[in-house]
C-alpha atoms as a PDB file:
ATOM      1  CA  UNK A   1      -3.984  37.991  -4.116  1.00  0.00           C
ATOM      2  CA  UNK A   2      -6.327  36.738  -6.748  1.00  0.00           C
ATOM      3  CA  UNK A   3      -8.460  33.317  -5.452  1.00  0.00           C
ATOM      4  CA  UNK A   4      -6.920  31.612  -9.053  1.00  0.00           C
ATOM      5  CA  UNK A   5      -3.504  32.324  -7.597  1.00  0.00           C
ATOM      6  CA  UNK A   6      -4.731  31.271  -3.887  1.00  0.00           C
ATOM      7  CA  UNK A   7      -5.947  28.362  -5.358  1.00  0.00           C
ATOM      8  CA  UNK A   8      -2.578  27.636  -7.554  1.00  0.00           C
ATOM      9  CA  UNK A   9      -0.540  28.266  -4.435  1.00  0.00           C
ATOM     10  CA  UNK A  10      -2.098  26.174  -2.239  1.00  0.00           C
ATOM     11  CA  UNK A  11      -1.943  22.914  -4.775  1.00  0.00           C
ATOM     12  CA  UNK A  12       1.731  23.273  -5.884  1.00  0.00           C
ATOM     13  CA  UNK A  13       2.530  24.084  -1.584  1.00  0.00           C
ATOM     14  CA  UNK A  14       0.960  20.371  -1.241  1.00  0.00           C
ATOM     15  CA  UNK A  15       3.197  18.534  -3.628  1.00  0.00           C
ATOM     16  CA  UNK A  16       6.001  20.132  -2.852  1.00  0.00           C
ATOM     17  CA  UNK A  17       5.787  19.941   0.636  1.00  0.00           C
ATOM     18  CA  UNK A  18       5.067  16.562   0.194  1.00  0.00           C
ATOM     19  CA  UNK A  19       7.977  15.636  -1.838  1.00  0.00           C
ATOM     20  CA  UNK A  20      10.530  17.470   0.186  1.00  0.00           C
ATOM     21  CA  UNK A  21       8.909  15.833   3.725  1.00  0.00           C
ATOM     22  CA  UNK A  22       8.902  12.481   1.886  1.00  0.00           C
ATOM     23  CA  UNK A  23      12.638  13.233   0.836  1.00  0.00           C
ATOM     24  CA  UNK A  24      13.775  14.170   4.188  1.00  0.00           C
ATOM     25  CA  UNK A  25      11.289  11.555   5.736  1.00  0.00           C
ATOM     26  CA  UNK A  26      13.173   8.063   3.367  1.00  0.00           C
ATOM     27  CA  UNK A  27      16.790   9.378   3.412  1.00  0.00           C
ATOM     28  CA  UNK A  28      18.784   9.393   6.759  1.00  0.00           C
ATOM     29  CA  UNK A  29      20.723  12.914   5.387  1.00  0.00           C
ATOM     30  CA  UNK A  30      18.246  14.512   2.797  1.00  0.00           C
ATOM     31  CA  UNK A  31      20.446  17.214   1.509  1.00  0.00           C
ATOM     32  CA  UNK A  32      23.640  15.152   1.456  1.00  0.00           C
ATOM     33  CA  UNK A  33      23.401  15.346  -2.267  1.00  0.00           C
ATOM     34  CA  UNK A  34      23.042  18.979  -2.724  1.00  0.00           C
ATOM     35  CA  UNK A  35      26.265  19.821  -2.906  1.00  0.00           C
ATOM     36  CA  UNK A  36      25.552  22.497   0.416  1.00  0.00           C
ATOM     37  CA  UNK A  37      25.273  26.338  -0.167  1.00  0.00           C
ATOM     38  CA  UNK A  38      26.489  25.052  -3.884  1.00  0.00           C
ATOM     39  CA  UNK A  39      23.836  23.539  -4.577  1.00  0.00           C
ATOM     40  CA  UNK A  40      21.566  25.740  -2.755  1.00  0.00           C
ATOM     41  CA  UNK A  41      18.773  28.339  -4.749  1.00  0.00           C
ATOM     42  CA  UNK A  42      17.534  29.464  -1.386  1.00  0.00           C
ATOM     43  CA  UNK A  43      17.266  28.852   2.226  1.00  0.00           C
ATOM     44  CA  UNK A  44      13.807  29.788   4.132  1.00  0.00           C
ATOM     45  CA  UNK A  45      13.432  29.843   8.033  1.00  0.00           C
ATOM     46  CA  UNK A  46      16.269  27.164   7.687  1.00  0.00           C
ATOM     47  CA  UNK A  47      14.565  25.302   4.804  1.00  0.00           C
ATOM     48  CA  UNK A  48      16.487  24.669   1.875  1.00  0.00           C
ATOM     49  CA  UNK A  49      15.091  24.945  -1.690  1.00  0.00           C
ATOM     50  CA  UNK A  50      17.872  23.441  -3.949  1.00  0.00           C
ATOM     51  CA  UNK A  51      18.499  24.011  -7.457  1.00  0.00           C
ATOM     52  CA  UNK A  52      17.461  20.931  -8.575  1.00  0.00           C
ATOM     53  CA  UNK A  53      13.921  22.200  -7.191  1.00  0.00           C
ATOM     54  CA  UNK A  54      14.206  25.486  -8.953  1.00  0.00           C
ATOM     55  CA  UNK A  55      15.497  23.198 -11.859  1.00  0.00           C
ATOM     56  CA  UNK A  56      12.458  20.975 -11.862  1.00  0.00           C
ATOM     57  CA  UNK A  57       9.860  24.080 -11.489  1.00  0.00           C
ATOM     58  CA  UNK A  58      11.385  26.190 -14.361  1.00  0.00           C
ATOM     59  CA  UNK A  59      11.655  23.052 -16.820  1.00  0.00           C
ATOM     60  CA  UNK A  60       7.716  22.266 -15.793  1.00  0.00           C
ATOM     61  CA  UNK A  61       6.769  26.099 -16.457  1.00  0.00           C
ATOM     62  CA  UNK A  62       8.771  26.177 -19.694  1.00  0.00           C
ATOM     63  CA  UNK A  63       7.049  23.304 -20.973  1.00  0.00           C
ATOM     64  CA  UNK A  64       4.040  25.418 -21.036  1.00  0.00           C
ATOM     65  CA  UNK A  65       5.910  28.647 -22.620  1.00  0.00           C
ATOM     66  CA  UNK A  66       5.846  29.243 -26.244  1.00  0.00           C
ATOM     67  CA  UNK A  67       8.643  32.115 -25.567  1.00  0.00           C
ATOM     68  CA  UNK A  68      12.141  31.474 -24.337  1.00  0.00           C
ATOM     69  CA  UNK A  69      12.606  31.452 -20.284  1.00  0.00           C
ATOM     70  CA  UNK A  70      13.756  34.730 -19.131  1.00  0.00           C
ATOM     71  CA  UNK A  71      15.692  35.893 -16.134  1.00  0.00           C
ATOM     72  CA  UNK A  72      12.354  37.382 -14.636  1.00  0.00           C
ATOM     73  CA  UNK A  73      11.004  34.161 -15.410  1.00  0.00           C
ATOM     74  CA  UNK A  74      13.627  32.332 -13.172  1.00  0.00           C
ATOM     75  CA  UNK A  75      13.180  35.063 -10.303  1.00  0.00           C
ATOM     76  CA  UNK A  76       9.573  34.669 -10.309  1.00  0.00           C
ATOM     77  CA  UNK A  77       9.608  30.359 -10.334  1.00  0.00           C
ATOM     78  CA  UNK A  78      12.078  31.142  -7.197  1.00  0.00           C
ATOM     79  CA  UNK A  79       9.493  33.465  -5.588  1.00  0.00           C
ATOM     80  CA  UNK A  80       6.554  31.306  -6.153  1.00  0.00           C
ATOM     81  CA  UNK A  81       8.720  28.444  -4.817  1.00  0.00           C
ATOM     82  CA  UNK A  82       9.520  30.876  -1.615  1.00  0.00           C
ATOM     83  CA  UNK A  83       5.667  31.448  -1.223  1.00  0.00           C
ATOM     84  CA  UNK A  84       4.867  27.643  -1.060  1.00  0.00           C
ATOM     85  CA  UNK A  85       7.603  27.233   1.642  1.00  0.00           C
ATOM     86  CA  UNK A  86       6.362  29.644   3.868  1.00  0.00           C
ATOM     87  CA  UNK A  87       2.861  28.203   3.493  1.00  0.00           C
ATOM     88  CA  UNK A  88       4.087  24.807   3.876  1.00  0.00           C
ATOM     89  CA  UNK A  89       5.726  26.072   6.899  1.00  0.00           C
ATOM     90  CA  UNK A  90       2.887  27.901   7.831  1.00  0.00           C
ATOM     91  CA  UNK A  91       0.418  24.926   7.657  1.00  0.00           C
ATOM     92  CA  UNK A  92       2.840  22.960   9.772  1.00  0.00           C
ATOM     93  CA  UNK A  93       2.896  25.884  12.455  1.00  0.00           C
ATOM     94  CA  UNK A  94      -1.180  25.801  12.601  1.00  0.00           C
ATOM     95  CA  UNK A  95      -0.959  22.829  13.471  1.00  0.00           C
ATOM     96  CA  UNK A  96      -2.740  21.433   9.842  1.00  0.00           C
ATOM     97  CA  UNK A  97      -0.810  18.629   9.891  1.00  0.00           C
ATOM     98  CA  UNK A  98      -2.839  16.774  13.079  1.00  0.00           C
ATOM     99  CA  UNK A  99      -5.701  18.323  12.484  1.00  0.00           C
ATOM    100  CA  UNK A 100      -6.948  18.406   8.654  1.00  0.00           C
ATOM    101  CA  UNK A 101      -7.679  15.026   7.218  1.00  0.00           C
ATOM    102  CA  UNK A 102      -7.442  15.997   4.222  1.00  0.00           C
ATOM    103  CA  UNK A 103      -3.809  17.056   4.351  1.00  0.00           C
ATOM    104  CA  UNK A 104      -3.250  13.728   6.700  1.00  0.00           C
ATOM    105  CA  UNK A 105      -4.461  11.485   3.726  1.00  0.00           C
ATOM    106  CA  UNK A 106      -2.214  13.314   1.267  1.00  0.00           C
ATOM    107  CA  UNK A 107       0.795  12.593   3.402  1.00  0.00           C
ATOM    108  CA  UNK A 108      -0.504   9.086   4.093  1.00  0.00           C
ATOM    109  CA  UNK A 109      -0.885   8.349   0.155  1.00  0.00           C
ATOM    110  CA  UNK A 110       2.390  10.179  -0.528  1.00  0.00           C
ATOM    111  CA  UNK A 111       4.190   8.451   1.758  1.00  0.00           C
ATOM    112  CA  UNK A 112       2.909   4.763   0.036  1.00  0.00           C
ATOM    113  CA  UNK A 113       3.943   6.379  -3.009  1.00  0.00           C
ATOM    114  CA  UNK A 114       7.222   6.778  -2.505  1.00  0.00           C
ATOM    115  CA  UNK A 115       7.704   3.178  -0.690  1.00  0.00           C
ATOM    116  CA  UNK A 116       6.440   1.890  -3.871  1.00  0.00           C
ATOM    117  CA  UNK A 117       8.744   4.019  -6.201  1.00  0.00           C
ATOM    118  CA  UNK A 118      11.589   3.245  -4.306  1.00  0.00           C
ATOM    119  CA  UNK A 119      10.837  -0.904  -4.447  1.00  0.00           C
ATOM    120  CA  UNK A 120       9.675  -0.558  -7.994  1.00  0.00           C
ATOM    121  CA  UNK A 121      13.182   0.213  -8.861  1.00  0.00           C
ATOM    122  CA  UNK A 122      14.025  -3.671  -8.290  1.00  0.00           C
ATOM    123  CA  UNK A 123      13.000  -5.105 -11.567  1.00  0.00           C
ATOM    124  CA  UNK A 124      11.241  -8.861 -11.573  1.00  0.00           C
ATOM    125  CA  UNK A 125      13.610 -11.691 -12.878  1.00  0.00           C
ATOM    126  CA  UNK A 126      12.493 -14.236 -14.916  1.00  0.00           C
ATOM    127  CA  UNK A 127      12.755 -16.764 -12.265  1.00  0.00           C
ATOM    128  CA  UNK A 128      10.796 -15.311  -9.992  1.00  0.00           C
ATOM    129  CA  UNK A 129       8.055 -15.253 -12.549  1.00  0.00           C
ATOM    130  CA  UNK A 130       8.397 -18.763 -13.544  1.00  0.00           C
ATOM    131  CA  UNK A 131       8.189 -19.664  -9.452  1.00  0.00           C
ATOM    132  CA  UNK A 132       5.231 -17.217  -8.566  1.00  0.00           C
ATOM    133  CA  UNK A 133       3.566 -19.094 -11.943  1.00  0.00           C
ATOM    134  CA  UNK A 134       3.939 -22.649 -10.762  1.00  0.00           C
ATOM    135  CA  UNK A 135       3.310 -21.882  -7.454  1.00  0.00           C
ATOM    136  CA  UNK A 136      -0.294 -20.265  -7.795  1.00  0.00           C
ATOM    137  CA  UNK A 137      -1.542 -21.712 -10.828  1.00  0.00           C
ATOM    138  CA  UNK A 138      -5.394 -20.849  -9.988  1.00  0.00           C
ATOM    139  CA  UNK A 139      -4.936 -17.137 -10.126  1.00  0.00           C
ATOM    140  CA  UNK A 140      -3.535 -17.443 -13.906  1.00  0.00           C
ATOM    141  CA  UNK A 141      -5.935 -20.169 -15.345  1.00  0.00           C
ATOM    142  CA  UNK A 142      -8.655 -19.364 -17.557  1.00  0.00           C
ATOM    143  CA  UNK A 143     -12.543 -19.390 -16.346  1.00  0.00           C
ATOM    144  CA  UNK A 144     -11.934 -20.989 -12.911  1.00  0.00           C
ATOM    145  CA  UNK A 145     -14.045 -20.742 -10.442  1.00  0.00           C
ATOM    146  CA  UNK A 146     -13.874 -21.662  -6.484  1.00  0.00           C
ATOM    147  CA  UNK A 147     -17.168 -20.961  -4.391  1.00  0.00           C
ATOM    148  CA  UNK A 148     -16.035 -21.055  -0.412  1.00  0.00           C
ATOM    149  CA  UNK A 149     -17.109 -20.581   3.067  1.00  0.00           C
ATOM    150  CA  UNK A 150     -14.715 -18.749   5.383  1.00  0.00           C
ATOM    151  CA  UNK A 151     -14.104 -18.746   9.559  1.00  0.00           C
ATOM    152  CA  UNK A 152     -12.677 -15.070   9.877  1.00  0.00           C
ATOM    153  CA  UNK A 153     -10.854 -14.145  12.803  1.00  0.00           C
ATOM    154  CA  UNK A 154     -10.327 -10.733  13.874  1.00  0.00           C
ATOM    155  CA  UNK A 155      -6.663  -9.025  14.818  1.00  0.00           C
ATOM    156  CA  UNK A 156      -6.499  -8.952  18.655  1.00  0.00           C
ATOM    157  CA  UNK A 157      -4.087 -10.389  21.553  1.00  0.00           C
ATOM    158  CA  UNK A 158      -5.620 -13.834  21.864  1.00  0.00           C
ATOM    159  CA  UNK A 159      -5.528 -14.109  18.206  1.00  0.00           C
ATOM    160  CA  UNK A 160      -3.037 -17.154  18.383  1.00  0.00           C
ATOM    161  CA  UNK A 161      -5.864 -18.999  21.000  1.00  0.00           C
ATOM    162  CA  UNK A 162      -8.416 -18.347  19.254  1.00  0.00           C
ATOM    163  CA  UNK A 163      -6.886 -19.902  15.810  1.00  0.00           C
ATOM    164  CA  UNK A 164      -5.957 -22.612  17.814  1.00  0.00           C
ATOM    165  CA  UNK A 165      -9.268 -23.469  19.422  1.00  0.00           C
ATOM    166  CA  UNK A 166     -10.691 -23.376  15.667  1.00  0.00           C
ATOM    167  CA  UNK A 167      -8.302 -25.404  14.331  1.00  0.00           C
ATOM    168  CA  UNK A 168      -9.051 -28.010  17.455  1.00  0.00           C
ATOM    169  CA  UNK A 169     -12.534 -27.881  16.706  1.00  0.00           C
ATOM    170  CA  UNK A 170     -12.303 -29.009  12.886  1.00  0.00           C
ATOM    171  CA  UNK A 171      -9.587 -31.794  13.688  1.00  0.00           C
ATOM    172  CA  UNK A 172     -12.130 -33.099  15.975  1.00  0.00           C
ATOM    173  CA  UNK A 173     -14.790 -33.217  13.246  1.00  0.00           C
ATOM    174  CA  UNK A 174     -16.996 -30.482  14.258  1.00  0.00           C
ATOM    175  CA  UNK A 175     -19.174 -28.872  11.283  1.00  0.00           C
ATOM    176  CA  UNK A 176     -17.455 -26.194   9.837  1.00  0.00           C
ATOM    177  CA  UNK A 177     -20.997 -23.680   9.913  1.00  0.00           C
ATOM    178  CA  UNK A 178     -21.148 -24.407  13.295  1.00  0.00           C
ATOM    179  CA  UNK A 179     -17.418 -23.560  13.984  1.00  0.00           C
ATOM    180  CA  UNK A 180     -18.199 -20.477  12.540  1.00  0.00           C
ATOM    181  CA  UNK A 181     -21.058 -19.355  14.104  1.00  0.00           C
ATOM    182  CA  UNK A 182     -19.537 -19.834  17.529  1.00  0.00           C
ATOM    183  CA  UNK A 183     -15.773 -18.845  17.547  1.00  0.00           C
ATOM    184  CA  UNK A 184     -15.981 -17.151  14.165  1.00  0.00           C
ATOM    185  CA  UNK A 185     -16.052 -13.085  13.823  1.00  0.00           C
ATOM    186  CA  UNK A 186     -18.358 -11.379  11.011  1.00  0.00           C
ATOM    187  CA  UNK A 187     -15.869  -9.975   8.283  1.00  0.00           C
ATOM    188  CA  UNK A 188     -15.347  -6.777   7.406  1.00  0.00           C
ATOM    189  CA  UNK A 189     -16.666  -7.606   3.779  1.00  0.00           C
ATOM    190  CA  UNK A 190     -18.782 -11.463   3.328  1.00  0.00           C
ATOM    191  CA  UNK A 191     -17.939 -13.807   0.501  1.00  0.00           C
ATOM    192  CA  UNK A 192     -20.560 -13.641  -2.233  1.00  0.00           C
ATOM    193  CA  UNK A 193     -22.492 -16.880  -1.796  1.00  0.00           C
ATOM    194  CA  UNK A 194     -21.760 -17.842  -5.728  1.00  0.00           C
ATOM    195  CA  UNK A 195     -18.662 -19.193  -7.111  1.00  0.00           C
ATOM    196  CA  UNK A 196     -15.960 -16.490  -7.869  1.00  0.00           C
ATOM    197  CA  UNK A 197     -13.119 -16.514 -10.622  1.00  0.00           C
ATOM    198  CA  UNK A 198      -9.494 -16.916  -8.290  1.00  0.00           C
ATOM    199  CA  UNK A 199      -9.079 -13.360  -9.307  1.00  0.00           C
ATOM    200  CA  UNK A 200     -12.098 -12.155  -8.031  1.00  0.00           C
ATOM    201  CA  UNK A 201     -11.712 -14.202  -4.632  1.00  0.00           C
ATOM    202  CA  UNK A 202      -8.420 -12.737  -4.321  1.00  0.00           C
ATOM    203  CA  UNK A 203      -9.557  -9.094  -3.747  1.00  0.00           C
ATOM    204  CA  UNK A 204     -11.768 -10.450  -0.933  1.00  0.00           C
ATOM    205  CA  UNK A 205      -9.283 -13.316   0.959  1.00  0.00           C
ATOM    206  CA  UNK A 206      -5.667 -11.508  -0.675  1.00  0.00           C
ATOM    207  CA  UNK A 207      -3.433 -14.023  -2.726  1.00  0.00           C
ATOM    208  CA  UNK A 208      -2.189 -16.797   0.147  1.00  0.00           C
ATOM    209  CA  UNK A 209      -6.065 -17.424   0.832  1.00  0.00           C
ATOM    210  CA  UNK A 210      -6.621 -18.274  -2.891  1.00  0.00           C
ATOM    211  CA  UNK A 211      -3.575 -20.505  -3.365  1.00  0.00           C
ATOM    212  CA  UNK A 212      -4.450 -22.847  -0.325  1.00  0.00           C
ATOM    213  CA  UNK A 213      -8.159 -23.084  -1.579  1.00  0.00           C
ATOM    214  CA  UNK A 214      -6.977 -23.706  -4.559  1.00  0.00           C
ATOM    215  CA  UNK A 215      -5.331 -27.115  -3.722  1.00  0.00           C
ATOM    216  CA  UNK A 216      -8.705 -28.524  -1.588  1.00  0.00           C
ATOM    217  CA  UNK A 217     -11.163 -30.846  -2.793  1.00  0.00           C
ATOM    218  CA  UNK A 218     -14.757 -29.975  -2.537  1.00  0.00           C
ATOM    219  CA  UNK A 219     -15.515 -30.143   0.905  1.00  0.00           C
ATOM    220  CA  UNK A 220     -12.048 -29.771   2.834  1.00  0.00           C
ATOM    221  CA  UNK A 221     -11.092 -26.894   4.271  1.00  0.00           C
ATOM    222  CA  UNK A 222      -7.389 -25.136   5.288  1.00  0.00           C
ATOM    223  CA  UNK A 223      -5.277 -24.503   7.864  1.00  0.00           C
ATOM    224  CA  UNK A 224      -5.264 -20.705   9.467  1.00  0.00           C
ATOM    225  CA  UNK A 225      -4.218 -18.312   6.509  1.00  0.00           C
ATOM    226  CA  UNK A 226      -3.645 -14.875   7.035  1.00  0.00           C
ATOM    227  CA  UNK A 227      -5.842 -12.409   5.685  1.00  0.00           C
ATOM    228  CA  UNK A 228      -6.241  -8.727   5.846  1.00  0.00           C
ATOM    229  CA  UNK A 229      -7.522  -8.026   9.357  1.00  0.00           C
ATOM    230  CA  UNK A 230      -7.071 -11.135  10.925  1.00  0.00           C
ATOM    231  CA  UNK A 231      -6.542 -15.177  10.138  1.00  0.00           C
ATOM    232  CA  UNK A 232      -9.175 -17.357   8.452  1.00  0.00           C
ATOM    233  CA  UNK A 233      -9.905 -20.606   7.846  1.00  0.00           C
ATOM    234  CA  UNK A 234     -11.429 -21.575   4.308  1.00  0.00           C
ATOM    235  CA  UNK A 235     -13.913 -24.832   3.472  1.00  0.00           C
ATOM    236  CA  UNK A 236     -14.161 -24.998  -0.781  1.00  0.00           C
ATOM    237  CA  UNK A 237     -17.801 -25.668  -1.286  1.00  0.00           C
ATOM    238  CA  UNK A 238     -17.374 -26.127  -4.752  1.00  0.00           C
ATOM    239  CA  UNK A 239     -15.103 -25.722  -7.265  1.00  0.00           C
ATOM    240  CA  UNK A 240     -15.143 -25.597 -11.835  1.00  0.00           C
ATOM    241  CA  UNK A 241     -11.930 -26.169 -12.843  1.00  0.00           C
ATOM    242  CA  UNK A 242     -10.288 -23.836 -15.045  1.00  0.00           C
ATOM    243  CA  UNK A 243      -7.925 -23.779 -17.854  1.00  0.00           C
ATOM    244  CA  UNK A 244      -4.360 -23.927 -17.423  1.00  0.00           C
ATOM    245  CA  UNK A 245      -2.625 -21.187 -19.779  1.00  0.00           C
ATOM    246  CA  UNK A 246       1.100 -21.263 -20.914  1.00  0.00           C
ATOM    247  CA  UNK A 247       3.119 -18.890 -19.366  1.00  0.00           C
ATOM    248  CA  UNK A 248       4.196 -17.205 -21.900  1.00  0.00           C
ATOM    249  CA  UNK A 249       0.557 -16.285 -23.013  1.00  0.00           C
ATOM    250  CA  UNK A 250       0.062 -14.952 -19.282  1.00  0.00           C
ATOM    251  CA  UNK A 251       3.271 -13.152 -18.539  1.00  0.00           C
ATOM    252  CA  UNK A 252       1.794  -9.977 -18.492  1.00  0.00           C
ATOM    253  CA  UNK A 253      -0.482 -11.560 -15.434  1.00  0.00           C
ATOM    254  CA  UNK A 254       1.920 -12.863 -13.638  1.00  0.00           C
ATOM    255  CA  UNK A 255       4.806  -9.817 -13.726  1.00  0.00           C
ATOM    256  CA  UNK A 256       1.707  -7.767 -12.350  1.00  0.00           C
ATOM    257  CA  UNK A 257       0.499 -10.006  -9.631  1.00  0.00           C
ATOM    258  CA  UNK A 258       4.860 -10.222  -8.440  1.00  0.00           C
ATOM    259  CA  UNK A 259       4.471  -6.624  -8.586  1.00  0.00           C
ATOM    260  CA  UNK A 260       1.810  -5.894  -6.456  1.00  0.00           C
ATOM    261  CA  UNK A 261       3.049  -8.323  -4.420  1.00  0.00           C
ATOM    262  CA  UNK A 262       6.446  -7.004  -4.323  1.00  0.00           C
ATOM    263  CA  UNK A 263       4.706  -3.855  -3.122  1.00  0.00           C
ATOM    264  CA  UNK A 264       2.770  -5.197  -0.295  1.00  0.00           C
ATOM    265  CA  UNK A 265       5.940  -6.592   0.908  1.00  0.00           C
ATOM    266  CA  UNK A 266       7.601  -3.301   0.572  1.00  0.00           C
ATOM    267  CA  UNK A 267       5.045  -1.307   2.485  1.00  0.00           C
ATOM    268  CA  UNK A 268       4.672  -3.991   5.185  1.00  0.00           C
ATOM    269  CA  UNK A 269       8.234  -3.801   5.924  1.00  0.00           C
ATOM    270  CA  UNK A 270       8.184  -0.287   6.028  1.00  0.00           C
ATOM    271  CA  UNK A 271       5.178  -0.512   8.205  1.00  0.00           C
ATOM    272  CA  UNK A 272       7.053  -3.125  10.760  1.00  0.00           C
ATOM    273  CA  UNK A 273      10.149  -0.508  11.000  1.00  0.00           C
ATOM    274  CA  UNK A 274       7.802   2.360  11.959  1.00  0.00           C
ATOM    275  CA  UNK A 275       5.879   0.819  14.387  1.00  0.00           C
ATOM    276  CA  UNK A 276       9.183  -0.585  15.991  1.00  0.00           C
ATOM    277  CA  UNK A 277      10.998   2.442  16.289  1.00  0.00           C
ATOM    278  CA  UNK A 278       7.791   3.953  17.885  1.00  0.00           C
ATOM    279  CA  UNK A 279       6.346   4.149  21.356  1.00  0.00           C
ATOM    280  CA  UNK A 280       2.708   2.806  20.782  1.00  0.00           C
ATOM    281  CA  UNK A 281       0.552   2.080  23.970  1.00  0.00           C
ATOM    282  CA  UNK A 282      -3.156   1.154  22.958  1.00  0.00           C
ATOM    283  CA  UNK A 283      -5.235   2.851  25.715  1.00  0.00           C
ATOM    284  CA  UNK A 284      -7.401   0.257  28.628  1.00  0.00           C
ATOM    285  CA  UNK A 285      -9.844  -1.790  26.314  1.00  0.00           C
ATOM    286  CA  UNK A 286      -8.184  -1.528  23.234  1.00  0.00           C
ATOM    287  CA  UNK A 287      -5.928  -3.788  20.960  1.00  0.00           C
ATOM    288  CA  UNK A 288      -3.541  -3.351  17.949  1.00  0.00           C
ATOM    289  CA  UNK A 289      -2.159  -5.456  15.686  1.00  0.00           C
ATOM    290  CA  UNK A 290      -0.217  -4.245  12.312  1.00  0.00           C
ATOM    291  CA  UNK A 291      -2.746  -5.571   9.221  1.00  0.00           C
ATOM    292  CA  UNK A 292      -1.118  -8.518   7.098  1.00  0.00           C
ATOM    293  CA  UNK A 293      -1.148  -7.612   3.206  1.00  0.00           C
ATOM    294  CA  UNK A 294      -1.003 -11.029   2.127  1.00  0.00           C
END
């Protein structure tokens, strides 16, 4: 075998093992559609390749062919599909699956994939564009800009003491530095010390941080917000107003911001389901919490 063919083999094995994992992976009966040995083009060590498979490989190949498909053609698609099976089923039996990353991360990112496809199917309404718009004004303004100090607080089991005692701390009037030099963690990535557009705050605090801060006067801070990693409180240092836009001039902002946060939703729930239908047990010393996307 040629190491242009090895190569070839070993991408199109990937994505197809991927897809027909995923498949069986998201549907409780992944072949009830398939019409059984009717819709069958092949079975392998108990595997099925279906003819909508074989359907979707020829039409891909033929795209590429200036002459007419022929019967060979077919046989051959079927074969190479046969060869990717067995080295799908191959990989699995070397045990590739737990032990190359890079085949983990493939599964990992196909697996968010098709979430995402699957809740991209429900399409945003035009209400719940309008609400997202009024509710989070900052994040579709022109030019404004917030600059903020944060108390992060890492994921962990006394999670809900710790926000407390932080929370205590600033009702009582303590200094918010202080605060967070003594019950605070370090984050995973610091605020830039300069004032940020509410888009560019966003990708560091996620969208719930930016909507609270976005209410405060200069020099109040908020309540616990969740955050990726943890909670955090935020203290809006100071703050240049920005431009309010009409929505129809930012619609375009606005059905991509419900999106992605349509998405997060979708792959936290997902998340929550998998880690409740599994048997998790952190080992002595260590905690686990599953990450907020909001």
């Amino acid at each position: 075998m040629s190491d242009h063919l090895r190569v070839r083999l070993a991408g199109l094995a990937v994505c197809l093992g991927l897809a027909l994992g995923l498949w069986g992976a998201l549907a409780q009966d992944p072949f009830a559609d398939w019409g059984g040995s009717e819709g069958l083009a092949a079975s392998v060590n108990d595997a099925a390749i279906t003819r909508d498979d074989l359907t979707l490989a020829i039409e891909a190949v033929a795209s590429d062919k200036r002459n007419e498909m022929t019967q060979a053609d077919r046989d051959r698609i079927l074969g190479r599909l046969i060869d990717e099976e067995l080295l799908i089923q191959r990989g699995v039996e070397i045990g590739l699956v737990d032990s190359d990353n890079t085949v983990r991360k493939a599964i990992v990112n196909a697996m968010i994939v098709a979430i995402l496809t699957d809740a991209a199917e429900t399409a945003s309404t035009e209400q719940q564009l309008r609400a997202l718009y009024s509710e989070s004004p900052a994040l579709f303004s022109g030019a404004g800009r917030y600059q903020v100090s944060q108390i992060f607080l890492r994921n962990g089991t006394d999670l809900d003491d710790r926000v407390a005692a932080v929370a205590n701390e600033l009702a009582a009037g303590a200094d918010f530095s202080n605060v967070r030099t003594t019950l605070g963690d370090s984050a995973t990535i610091d605020l830039p010390a300069s004032a940020l557009p509410a888009n560019k705050l966003r990708e560091y605090t996620g969208p719930s941080a930016v909507a609270a801060i976005s209410t405060l006067d200069p020099g109040a801070h908020t309540g616990p917000v969740p955050v990726p990693g943890g909670m955090a409180f935020f203290k809006l240092l100071a703050s240049e107003p920005g431009t309010p836009r009409p929505f129809d001039q930012v619609r375009g902002l606005v059905a991509a911001e419900h999106a992605r946060r349509r998405d997060d939703t979708a792959l936290r729930t997902y998340l929550d389901w998998l880690w409740q239908r599994a048997d998790i047990e952190p080992a002595e010393g260590f905690t686990a919490q599953p990450e907020s996307f909001k």
